[in-house]
PDB file of N, CA and C in Angstrom:
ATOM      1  N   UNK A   1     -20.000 251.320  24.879  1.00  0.00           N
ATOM      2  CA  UNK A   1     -20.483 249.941  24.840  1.00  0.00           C
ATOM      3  C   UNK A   1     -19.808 249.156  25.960  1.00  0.00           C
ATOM      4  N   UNK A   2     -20.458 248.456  26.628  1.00  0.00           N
ATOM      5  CA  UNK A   2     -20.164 247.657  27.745  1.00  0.00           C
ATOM      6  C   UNK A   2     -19.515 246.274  27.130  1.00  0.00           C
ATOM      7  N   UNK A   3     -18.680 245.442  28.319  1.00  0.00           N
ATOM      8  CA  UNK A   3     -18.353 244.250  27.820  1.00  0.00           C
ATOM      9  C   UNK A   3     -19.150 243.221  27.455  1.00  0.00           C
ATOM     10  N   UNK A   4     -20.762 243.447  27.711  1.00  0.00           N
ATOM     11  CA  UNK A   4     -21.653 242.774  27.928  1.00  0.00           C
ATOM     12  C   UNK A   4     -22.476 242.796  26.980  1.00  0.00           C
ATOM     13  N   UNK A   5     -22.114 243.744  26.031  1.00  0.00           N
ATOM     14  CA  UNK A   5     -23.375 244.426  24.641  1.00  0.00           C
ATOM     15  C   UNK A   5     -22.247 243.354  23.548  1.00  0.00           C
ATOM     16  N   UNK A   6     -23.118 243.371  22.461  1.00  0.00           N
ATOM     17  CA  UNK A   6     -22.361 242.736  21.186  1.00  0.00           C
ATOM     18  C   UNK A   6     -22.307 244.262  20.330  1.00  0.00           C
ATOM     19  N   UNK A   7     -21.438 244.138  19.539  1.00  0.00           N
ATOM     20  CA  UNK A   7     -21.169 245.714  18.707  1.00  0.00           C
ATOM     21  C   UNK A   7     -22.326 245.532  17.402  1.00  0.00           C
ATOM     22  N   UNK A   8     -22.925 246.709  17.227  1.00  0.00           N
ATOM     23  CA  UNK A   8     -23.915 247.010  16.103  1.00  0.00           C
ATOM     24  C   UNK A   8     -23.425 245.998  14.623  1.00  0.00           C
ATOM     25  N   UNK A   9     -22.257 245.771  14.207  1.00  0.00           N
ATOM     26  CA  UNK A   9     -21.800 244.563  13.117  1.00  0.00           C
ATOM     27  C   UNK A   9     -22.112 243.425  13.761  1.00  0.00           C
ATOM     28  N   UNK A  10     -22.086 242.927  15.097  1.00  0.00           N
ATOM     29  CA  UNK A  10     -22.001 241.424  14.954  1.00  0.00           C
ATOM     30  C   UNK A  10     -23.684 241.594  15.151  1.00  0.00           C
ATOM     31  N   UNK A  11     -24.628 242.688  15.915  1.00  0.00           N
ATOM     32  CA  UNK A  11     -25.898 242.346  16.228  1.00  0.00           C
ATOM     33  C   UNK A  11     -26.634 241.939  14.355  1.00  0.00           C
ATOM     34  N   UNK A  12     -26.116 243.035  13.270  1.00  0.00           N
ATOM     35  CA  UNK A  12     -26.311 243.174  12.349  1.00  0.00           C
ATOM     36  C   UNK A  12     -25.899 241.741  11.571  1.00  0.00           C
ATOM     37  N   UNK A  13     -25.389 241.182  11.494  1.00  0.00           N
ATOM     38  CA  UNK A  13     -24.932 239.820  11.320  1.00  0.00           C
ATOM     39  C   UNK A  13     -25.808 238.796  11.812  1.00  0.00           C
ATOM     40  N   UNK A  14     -26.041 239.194  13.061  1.00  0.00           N
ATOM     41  CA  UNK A  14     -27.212 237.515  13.723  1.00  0.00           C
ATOM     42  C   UNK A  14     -29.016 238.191  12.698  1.00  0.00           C
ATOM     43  N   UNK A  15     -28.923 239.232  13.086  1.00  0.00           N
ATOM     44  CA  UNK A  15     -30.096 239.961  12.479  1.00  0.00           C
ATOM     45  C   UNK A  15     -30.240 239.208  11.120  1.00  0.00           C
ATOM     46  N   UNK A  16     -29.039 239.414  10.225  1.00  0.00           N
ATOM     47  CA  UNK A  16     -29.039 238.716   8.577  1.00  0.00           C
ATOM     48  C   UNK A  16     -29.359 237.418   8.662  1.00  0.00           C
ATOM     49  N   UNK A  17     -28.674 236.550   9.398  1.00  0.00           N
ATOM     50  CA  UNK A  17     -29.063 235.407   9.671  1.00  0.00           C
ATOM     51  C   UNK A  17     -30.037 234.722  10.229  1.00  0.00           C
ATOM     52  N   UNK A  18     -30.754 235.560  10.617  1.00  0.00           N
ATOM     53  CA  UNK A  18     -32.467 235.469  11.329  1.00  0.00           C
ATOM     54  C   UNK A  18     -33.122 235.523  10.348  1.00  0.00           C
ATOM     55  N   UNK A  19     -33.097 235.939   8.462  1.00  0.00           N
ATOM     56  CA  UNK A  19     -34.025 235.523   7.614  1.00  0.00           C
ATOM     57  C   UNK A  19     -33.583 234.984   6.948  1.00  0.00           C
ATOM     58  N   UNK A  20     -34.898 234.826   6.561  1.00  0.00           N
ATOM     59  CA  UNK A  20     -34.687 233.369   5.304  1.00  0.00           C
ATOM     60  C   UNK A  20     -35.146 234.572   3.616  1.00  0.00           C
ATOM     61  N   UNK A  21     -33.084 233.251   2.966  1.00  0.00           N
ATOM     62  CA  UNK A  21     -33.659 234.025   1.544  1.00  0.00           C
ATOM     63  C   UNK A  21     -33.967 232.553   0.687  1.00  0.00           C
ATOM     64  N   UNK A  22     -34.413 233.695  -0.651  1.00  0.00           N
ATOM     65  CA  UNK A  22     -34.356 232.560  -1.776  1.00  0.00           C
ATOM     66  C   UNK A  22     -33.387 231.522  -2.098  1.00  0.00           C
ATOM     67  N   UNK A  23     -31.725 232.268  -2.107  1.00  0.00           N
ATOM     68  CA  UNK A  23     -31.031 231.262  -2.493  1.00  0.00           C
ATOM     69  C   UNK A  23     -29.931 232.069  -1.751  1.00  0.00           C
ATOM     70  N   UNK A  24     -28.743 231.751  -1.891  1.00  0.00           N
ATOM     71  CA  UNK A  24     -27.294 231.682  -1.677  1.00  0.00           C
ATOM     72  C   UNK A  24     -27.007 233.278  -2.405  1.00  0.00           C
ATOM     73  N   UNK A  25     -27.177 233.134  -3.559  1.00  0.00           N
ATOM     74  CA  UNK A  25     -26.842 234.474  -3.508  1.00  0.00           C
ATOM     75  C   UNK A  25     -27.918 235.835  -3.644  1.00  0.00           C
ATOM     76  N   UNK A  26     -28.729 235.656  -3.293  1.00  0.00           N
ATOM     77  CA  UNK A  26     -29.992 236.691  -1.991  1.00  0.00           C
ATOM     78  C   UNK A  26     -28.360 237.043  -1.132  1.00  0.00           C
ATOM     79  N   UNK A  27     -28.578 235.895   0.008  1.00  0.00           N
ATOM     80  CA  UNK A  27     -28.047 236.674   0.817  1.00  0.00           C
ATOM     81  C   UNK A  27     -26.643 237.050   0.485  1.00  0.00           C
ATOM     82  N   UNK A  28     -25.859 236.599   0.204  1.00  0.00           N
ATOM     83  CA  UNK A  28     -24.214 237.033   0.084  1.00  0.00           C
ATOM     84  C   UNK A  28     -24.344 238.800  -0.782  1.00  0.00           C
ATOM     85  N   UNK A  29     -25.178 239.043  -1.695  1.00  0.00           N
ATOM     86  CA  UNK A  29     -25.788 240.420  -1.843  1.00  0.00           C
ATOM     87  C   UNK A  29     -26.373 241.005  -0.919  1.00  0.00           C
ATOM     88  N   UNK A  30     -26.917 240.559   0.317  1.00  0.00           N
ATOM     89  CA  UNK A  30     -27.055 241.149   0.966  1.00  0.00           C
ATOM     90  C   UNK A  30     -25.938 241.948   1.881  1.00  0.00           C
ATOM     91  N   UNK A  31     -24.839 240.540   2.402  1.00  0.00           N
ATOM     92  CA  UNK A  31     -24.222 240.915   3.165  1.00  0.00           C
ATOM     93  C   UNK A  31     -23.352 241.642   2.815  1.00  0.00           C
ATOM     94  N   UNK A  32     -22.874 241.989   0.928  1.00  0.00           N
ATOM     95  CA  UNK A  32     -21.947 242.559   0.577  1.00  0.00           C
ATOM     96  C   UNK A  32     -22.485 244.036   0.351  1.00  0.00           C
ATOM     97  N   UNK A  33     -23.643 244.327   0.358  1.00  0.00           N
ATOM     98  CA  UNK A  33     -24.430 245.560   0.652  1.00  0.00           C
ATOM     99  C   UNK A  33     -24.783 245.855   1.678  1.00  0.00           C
ATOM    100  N   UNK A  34     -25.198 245.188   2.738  1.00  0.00           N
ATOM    101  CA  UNK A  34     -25.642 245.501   4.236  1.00  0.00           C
ATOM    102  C   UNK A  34     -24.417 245.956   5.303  1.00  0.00           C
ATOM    103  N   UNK A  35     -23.400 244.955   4.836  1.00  0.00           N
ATOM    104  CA  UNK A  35     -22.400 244.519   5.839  1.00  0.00           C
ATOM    105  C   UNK A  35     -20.956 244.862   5.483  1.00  0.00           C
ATOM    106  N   UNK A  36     -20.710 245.218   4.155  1.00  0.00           N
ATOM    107  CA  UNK A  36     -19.478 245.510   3.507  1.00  0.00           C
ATOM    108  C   UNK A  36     -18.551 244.389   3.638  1.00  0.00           C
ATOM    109  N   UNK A  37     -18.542 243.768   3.863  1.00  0.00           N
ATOM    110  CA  UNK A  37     -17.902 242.401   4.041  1.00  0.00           C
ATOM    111  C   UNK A  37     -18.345 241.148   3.171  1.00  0.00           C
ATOM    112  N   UNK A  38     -17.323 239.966   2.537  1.00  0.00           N
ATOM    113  CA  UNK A  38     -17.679 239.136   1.696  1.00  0.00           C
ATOM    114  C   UNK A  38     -18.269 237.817   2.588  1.00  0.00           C
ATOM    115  N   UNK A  39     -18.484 237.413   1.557  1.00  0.00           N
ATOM    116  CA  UNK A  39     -19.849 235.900   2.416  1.00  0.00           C
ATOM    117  C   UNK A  39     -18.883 235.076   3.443  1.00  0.00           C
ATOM    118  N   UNK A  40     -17.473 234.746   3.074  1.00  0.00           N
ATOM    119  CA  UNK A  40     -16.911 234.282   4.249  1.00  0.00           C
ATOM    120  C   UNK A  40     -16.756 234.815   4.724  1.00  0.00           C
ATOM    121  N   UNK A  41     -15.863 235.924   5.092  1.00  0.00           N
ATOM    122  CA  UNK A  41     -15.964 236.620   6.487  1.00  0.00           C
ATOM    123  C   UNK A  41     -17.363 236.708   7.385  1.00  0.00           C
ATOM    124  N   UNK A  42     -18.454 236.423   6.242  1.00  0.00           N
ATOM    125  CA  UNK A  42     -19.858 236.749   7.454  1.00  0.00           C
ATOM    126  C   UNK A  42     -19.680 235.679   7.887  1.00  0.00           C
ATOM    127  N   UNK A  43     -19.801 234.191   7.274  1.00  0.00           N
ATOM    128  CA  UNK A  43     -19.877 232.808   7.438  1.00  0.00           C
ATOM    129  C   UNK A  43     -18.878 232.983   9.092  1.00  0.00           C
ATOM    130  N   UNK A  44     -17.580 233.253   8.879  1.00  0.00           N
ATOM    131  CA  UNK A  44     -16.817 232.929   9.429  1.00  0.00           C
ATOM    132  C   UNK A  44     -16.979 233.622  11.154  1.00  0.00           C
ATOM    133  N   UNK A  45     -17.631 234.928  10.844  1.00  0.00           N
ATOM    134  CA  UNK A  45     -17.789 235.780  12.123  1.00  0.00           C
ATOM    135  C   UNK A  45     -19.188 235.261  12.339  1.00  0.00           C
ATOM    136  N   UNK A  46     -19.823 234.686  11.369  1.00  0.00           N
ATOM    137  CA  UNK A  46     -21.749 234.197  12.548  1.00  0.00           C
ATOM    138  C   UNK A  46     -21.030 232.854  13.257  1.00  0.00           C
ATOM    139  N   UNK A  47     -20.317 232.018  12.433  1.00  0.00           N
ATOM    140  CA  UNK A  47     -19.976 231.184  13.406  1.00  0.00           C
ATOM    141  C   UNK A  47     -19.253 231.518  14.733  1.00  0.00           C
ATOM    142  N   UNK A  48     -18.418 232.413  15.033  1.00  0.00           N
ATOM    143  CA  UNK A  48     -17.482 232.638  16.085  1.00  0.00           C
ATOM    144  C   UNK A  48     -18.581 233.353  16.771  1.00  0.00           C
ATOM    145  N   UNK A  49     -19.945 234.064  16.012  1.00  0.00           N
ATOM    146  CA  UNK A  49     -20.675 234.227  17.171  1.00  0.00           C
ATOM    147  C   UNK A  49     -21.843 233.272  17.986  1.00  0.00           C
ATOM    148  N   UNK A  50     -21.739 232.021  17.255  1.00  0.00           N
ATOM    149  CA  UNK A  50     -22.853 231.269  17.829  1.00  0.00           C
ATOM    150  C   UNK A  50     -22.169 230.402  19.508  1.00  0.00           C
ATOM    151  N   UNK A  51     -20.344 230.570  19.245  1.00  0.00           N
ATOM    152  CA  UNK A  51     -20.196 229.986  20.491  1.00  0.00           C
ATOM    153  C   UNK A  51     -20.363 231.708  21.853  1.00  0.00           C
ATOM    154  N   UNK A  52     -20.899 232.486  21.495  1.00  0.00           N
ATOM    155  CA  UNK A  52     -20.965 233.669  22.054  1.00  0.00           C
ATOM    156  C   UNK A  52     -22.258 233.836  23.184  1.00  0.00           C
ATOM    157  N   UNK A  53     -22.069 233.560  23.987  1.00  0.00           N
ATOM    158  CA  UNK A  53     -23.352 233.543  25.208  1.00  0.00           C
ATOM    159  C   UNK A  53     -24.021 234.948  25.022  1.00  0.00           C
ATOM    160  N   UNK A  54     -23.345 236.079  24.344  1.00  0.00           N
ATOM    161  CA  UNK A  54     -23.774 237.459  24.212  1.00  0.00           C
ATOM    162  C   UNK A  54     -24.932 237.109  23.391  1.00  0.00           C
ATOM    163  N   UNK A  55     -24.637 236.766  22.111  1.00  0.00           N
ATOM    164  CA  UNK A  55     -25.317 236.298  20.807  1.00  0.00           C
ATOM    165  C   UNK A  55     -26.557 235.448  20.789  1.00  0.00           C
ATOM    166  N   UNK A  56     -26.333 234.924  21.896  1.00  0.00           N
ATOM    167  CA  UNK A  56     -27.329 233.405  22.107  1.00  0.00           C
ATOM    168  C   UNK A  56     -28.189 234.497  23.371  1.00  0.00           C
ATOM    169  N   UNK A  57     -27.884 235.532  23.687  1.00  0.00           N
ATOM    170  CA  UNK A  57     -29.023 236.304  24.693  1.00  0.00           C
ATOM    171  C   UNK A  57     -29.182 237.537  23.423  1.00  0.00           C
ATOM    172  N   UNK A  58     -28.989 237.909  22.985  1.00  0.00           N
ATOM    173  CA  UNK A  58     -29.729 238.635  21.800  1.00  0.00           C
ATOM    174  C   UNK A  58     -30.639 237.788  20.454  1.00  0.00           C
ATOM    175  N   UNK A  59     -30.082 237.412  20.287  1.00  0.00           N
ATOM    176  CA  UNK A  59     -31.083 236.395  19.398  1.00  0.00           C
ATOM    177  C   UNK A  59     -31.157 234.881  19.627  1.00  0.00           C
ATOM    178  N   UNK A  60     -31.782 233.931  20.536  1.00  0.00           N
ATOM    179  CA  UNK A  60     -31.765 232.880  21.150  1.00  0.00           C
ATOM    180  C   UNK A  60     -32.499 231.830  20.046  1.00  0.00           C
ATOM    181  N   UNK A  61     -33.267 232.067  19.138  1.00  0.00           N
ATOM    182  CA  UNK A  61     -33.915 231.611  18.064  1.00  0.00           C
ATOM    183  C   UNK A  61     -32.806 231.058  16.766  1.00  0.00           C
ATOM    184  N   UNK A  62     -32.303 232.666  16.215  1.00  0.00           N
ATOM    185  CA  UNK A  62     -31.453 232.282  15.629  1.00  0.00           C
ATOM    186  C   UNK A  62     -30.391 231.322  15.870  1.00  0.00           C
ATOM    187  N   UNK A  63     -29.627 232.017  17.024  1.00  0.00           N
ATOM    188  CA  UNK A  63     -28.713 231.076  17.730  1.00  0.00           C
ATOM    189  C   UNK A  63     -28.508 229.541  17.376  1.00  0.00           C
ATOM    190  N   UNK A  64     -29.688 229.410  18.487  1.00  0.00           N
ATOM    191  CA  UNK A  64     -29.830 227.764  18.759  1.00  0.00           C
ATOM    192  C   UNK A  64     -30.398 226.828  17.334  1.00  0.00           C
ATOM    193  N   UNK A  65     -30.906 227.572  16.374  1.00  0.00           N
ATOM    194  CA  UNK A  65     -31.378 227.215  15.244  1.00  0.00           C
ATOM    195  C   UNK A  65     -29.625 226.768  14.417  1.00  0.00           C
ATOM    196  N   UNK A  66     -28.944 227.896  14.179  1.00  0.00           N
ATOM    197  CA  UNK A  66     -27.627 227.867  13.640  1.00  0.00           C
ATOM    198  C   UNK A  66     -26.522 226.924  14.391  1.00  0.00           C
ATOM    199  N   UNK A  67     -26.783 226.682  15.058  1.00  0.00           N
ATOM    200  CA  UNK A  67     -25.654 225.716  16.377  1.00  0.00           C
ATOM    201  C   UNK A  67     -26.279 224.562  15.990  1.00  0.00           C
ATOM    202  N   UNK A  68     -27.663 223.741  15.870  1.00  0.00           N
ATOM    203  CA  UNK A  68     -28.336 222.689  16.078  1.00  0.00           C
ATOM    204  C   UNK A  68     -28.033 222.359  14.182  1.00  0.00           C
ATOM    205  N   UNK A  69     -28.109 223.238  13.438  1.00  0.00           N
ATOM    206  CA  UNK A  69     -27.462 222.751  11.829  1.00  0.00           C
ATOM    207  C   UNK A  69     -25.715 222.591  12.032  1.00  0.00           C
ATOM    208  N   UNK A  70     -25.120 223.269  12.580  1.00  0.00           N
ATOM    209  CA  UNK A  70     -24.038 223.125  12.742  1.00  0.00           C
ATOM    210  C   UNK A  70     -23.671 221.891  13.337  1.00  0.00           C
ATOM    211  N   UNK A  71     -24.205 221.354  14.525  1.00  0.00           N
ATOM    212  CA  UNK A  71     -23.992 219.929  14.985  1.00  0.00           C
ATOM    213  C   UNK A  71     -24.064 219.243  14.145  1.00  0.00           C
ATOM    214  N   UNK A  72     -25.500 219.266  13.154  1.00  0.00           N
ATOM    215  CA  UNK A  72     -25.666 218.000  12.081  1.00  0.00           C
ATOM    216  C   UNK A  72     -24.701 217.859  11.540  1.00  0.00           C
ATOM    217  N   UNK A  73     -24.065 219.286  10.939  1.00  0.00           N
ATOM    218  CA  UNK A  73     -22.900 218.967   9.654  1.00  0.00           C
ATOM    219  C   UNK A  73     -21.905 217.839  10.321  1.00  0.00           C
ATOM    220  N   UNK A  74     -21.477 218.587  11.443  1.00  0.00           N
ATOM    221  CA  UNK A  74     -20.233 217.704  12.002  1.00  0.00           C
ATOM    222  C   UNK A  74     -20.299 216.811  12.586  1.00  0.00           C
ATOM    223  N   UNK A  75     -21.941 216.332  12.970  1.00  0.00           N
ATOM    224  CA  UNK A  75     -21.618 214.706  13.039  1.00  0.00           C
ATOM    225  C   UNK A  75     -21.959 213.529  11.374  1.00  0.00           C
ATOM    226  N   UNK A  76     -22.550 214.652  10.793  1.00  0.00           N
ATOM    227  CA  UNK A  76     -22.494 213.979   9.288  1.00  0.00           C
ATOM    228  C   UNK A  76     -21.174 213.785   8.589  1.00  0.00           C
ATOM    229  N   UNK A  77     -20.025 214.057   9.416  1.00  0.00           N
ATOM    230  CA  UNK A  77     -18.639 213.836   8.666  1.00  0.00           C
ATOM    231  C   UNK A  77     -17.735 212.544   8.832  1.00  0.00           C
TER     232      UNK A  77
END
C-alpha cells in the first residue's frame, strides 16, 4: 500500500458511513459486526478521516456530506 491509498479499515469505515440506517443502533451493529470495533472508536476514526484529503478523494459525497453536518454542530454550540 502506497502513502497515497487509505487502508481497507478506514476505506471500510467511509463505505459504512455512505448509508443510511434506520436508527442508531442499525448501525453501531453494524460496525460491531463489520468492523470489530465499538461505535466510538468508528465515530472517532470517521471523524479523523473527514480532515483526510485521501478520504475526501475516495468518497467525496460522503465526505463533504459528514464535514458540512459537522460544521453545523459546532457552530450550533
Amino acid at each position: 500500500m502506497s502513502d497515497q491509498e487509505l487502508s481497507p479499515r478506514d476505506r471500510a469505515v467511509l463505505d459504512l458511513a455512505s448509508r443510511s440506517w434506520p436508527g442508531p443502533g442499525a448501525r453501531d451493529r453494524a460496525v460491531r459486526e463489520r468492523l470489530g470495533m465499538s461505535p466510538t472508536a468508528y465515530l472517532q476514526l470517521l471523524n479523523a478521516l473527514l480532515d483526510d484529503p485521501r478520504a475526501a478523494a475516495y468518497a467525496p459525497v460522503t465526505v463533504n456530506r459528514l464535514r458540512a453536518s459537522r460544521e453545523q454542530r459546532r457552530s450550533e454550540r
